[in-house]
Protein backbone atom coordinates (compact mmCIF):
# COMPACT_ATOMS: atom_id res chain seq x y z
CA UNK A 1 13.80 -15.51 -1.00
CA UNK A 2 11.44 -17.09 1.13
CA UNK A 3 7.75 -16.91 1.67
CA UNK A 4 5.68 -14.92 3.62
CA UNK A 5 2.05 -15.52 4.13
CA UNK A 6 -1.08 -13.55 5.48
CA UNK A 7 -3.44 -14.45 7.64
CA UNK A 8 -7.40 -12.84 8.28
CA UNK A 9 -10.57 -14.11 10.02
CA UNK A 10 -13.17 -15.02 7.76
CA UNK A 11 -15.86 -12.64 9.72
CA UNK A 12 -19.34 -13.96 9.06
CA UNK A 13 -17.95 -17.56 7.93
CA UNK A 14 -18.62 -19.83 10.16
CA UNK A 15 -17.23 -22.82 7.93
CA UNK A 16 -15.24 -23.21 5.18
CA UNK A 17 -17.82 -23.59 3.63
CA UNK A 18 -19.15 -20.21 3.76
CA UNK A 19 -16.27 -18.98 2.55
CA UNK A 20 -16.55 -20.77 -0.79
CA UNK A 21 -19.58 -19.78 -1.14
CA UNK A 22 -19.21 -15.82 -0.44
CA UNK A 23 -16.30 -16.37 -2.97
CA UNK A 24 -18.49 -17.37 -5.70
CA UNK A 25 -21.00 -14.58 -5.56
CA UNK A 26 -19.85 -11.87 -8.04
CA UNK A 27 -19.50 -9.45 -6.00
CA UNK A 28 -16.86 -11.07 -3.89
CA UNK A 29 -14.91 -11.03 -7.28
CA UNK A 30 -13.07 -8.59 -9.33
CA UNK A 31 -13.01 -7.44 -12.64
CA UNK A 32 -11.07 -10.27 -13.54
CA UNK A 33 -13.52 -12.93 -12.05
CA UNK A 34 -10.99 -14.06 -9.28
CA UNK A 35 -11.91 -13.90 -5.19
CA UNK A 36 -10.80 -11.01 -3.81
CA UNK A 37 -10.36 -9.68 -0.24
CA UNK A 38 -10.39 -5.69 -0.12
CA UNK A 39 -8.42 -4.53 3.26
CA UNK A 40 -7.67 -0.97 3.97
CA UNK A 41 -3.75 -1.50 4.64
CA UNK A 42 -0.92 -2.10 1.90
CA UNK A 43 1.33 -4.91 2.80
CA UNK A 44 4.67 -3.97 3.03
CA UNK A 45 6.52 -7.00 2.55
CA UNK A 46 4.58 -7.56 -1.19
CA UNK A 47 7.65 -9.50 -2.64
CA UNK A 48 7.55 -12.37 -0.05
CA UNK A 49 3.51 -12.56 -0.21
CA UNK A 50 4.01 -12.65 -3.91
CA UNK A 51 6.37 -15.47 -4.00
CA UNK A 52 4.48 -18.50 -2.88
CA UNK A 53 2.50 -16.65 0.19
CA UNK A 54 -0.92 -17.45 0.65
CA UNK A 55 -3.99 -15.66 2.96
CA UNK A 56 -4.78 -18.53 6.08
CA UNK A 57 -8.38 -17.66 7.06
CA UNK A 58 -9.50 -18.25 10.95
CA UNK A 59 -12.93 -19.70 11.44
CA UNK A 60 -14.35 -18.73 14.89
CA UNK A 61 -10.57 -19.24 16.32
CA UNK A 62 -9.46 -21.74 14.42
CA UNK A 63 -7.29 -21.58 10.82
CA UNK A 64 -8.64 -24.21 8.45
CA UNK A 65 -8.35 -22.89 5.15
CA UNK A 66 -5.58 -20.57 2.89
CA UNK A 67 -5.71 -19.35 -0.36
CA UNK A 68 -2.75 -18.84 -2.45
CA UNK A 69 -2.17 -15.09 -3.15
CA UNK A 70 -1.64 -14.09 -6.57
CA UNK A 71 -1.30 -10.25 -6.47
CA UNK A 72 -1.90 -7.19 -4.62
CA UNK A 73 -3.65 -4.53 -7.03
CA UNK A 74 -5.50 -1.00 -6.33
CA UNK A 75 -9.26 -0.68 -5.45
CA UNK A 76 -11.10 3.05 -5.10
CA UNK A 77 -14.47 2.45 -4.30
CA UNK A 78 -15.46 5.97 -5.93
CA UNK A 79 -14.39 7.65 -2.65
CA UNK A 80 -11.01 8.83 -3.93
CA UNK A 81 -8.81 6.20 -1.23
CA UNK A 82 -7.16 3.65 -2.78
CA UNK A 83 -7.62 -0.22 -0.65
CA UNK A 84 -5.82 -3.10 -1.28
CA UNK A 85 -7.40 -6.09 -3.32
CA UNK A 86 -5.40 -8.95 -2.43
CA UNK A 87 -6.22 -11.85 -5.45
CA UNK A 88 -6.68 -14.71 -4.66
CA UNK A 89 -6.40 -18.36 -6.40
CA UNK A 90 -10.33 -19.60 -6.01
CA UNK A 91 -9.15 -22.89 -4.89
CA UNK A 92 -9.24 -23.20 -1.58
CA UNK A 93 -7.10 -25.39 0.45
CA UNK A 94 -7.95 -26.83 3.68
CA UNK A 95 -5.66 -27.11 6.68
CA UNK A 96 -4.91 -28.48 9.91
CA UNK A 97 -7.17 -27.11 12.34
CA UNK A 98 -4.68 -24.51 14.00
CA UNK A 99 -6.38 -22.12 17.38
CA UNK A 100 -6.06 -18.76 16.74
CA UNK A 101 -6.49 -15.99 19.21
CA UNK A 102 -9.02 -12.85 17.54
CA UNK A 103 -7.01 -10.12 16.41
CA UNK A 104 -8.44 -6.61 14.10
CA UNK A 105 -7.42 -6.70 10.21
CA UNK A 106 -4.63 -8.80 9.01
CA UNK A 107 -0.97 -9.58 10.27
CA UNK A 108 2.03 -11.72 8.58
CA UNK A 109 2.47 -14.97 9.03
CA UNK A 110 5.87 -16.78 8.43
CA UNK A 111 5.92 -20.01 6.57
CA UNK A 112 7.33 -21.71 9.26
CA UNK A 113 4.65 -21.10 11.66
CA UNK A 114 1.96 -21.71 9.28
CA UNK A 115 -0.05 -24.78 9.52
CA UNK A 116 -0.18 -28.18 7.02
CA UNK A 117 -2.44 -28.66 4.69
CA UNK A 118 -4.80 -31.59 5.07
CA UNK A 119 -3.95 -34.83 3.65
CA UNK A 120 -5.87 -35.00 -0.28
CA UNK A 121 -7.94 -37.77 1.20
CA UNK A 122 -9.39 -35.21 3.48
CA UNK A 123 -9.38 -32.09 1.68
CA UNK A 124 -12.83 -32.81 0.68
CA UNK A 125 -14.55 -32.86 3.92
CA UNK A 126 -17.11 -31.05 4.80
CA UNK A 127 -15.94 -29.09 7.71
CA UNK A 128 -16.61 -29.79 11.64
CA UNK A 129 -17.84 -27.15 13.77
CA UNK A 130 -15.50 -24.80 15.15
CA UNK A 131 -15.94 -26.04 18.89
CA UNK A 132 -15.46 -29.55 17.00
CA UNK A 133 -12.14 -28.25 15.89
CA UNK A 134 -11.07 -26.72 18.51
CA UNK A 135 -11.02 -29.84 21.05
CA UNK A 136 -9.96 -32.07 18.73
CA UNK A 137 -7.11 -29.77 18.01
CA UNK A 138 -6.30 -29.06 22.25
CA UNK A 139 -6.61 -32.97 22.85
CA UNK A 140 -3.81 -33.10 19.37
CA UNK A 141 -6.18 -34.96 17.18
CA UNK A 142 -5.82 -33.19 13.31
């Protein structure tokens, strides 16, 4: 069975960054200590996700980062409607600087359309600005 992969935009990230950060503040975490992202929608296709899938995260219209997804568990907030809390691995991976148009909550993304992760030698990097990104990435410099 193949892959399939989510993807989200990091609202109030403007960098990569800023995600990692968020992530290590305990209340981005659950019980368990791992990142999680809380959404109000239940995947449907939760066997794909769960086989290798991974959340891509958009950064002011641009994908530069995924974590891997490592399972899909119940969250009431005390108001009696159960969310999704989509675990996540706390590393996370940069990728190729990929446009993305703004969209509301989450959608599936296949593998195949998914973008590369950065070479190791630049995982590291502190990231460019997202207008940085965004014409390196239209004049097809990654």
């Amino acid at each position: 069975m193949n892959h399939t992969n989510l993807i989200k935009l990091c609202v109030g990230a403007e960098r990569v960054e800023d995600l990692v950060h968020w992530q290590q503040q305990p209340r981005a975490k659950g019980p368990d200590g791992l990142p999680r992202h809380v959404t109000r929608m239940w995947p449907k296709r939760t066997d794909a996700l769960l086989n290798g899938g991974s959340l891509y995260w958009v950064f002011k219209g641009m994908i530069l980062a995924r974590q891997v997804i490592l399972r899909l568990e119940g969250v009431d907030r005390g108001d009696g409607i159960t969310r999704c809390g989509i675990l996540l691995d706390p590393t996370v991976i940069r990728v190729e600087a990929t446009p993305k148009r703004p969209f509301q909550g989450w959608r599936y993304l296949n593998a195949q359309d998914a973008p590369r992760d950065l070479r190791d030698s630049r995982r590291d990097e502190d990231s460019l600005p997202p207008a940085l990104h965004a014409a390196l990435a239209e004049i097809g410099v990654r």
